[in-house]
N, C-alpha and C. Protein backbone atom coordinates (compact mmCIF):
# COMPACT_ATOMS: atom_id res chain seq x y z
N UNK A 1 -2.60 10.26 16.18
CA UNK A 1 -2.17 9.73 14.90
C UNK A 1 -1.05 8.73 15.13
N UNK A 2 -1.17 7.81 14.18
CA UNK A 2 0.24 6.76 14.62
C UNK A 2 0.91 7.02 13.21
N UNK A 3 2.13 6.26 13.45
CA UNK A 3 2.80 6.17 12.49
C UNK A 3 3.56 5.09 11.82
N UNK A 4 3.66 4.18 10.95
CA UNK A 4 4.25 2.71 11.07
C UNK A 4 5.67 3.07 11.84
N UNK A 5 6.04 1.99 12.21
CA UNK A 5 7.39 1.68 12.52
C UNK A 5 8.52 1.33 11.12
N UNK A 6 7.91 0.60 10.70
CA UNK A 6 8.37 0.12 9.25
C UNK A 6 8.74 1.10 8.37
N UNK A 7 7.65 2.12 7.69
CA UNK A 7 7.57 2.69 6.65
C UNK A 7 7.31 4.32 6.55
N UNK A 8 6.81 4.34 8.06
CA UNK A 8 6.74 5.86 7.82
C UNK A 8 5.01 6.73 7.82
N UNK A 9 3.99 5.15 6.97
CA UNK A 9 2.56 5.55 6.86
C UNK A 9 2.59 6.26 8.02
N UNK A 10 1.14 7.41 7.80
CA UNK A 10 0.58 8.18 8.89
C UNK A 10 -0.81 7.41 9.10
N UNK A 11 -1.03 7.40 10.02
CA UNK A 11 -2.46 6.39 10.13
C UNK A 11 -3.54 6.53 11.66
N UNK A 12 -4.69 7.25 11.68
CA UNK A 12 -5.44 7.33 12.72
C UNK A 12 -5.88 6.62 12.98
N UNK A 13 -6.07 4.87 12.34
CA UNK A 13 -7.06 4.03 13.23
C UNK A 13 -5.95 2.85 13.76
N UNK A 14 -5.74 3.30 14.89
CA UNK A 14 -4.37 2.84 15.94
C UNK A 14 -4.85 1.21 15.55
N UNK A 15 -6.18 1.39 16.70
CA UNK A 15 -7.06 -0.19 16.95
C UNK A 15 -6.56 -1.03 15.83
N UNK A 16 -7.00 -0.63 14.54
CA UNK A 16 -6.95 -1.77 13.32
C UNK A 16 -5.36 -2.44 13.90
N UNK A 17 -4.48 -1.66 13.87
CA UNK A 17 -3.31 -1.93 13.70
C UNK A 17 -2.62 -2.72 14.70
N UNK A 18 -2.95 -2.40 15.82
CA UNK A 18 -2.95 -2.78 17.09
C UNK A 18 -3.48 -4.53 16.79
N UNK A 19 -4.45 -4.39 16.71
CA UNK A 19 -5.24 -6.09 16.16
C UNK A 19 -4.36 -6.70 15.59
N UNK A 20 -4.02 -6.52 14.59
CA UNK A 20 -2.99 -7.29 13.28
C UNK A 20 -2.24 -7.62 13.93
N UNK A 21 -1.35 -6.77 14.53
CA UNK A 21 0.20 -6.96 15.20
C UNK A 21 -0.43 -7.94 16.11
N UNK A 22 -0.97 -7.95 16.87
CA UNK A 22 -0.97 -9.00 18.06
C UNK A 22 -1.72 -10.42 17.63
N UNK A 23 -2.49 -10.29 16.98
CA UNK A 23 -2.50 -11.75 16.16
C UNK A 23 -1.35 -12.36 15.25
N UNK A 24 -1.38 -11.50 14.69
CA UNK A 24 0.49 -12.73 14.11
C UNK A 24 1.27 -12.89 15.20
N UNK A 25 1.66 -11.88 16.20
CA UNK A 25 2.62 -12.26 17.58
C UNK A 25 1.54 -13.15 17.93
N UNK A 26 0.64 -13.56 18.20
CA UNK A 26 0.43 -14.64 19.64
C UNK A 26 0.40 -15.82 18.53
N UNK A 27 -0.19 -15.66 17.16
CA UNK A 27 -0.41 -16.92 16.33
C UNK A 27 0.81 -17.84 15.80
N UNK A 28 1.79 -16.80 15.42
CA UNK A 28 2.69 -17.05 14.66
C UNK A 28 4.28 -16.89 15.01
N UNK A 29 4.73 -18.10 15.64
CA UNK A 29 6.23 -17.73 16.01
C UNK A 29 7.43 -17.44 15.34
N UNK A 30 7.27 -17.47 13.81
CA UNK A 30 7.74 -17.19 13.03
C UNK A 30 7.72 -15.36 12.89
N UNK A 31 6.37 -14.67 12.73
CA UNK A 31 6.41 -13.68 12.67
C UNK A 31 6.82 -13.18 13.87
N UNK A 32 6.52 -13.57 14.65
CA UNK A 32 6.90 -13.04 16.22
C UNK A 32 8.78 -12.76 16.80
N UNK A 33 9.64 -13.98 15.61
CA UNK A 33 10.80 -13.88 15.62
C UNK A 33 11.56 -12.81 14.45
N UNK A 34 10.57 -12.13 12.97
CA UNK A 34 10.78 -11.74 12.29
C UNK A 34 11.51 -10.06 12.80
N UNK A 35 12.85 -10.46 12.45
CA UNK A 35 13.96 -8.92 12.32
C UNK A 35 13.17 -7.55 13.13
N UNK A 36 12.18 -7.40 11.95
CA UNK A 36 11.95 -5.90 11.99
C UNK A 36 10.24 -5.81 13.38
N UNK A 37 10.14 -7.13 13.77
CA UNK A 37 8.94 -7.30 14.34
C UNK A 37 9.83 -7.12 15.74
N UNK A 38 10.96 -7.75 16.26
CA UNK A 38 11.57 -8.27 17.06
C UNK A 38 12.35 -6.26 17.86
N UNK A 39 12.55 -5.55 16.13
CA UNK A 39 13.29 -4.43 16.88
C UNK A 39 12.26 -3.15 17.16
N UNK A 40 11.13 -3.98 16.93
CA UNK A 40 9.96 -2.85 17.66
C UNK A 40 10.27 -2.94 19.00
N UNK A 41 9.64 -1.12 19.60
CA UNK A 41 9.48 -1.12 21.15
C UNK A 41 7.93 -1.36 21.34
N UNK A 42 8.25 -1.47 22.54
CA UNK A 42 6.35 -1.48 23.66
C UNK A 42 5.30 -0.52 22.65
N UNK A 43 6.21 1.18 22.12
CA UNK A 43 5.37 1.87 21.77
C UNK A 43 5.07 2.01 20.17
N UNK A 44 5.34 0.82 19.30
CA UNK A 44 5.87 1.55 18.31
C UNK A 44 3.97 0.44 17.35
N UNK A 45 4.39 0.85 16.42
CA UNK A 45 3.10 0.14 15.64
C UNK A 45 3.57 0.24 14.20
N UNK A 46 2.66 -1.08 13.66
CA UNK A 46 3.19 -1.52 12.26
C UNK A 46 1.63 -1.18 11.39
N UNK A 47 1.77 -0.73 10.33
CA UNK A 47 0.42 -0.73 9.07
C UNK A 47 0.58 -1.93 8.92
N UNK A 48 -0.72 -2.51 8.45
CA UNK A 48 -1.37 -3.52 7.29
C UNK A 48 -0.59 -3.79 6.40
N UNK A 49 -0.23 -2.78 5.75
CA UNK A 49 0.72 -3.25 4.27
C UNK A 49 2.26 -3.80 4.63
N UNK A 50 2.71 -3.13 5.68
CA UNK A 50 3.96 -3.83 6.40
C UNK A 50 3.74 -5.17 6.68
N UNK A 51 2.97 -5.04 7.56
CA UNK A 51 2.43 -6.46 8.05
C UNK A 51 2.70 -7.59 6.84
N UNK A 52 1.68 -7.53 6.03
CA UNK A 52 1.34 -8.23 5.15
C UNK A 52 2.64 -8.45 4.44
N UNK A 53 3.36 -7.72 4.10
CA UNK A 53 4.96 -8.01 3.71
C UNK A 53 5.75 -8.85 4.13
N UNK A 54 5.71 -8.71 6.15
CA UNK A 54 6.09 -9.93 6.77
C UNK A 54 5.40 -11.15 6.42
N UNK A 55 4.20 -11.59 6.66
CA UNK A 55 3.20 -12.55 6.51
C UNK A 55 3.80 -13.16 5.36
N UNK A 56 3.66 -12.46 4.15
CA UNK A 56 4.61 -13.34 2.68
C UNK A 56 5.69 -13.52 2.41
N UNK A 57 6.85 -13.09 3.05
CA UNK A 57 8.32 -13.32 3.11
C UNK A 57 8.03 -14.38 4.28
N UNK A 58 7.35 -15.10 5.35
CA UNK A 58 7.49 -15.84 6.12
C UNK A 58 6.81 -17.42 5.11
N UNK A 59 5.53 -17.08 4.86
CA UNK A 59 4.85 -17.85 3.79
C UNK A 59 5.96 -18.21 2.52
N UNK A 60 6.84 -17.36 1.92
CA UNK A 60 7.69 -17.99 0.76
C UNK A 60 9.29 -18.52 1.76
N UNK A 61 9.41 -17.94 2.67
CA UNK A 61 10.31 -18.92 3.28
C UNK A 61 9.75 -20.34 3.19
N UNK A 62 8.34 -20.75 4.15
CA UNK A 62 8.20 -21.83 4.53
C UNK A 62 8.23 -23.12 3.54
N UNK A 63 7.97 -21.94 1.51
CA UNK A 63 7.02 -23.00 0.85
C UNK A 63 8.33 -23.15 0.07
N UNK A 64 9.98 -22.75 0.46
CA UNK A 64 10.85 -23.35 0.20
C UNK A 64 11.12 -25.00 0.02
């Protein structure tokens, strides 16, 4: 079972999560520099809905 880093979700499908995270890190240097992305360890994992939180606080920064 994983658990976000962020929020706490409990979540068995690691893979999904695993995916997400490493496409915004290799795509996006913005997310890749984001606070709470940056004070993850090697072991830790983020949900979808976290994610997606970053993704639109980076998106309404940009469309400043």
């Amino acid at each position: 079972m994983t658990i976000c880093f962020n929020c706490g979700k409990k979540k068995e499908d690691y893979e999904v999560w695993w995916n997400k995270l490493v496409i915004g890190i290799t795509f996006n240097s913005e997310f890749q520099n984001n606070q709470t992305i940056r004070n993850m360890t090697d072991k830790s994992m983020m949900c979808h809905d976290c994610i997606k939180i970053i993704e639109k606080s980076i998106d309404k920064k940009n469309n400043l």
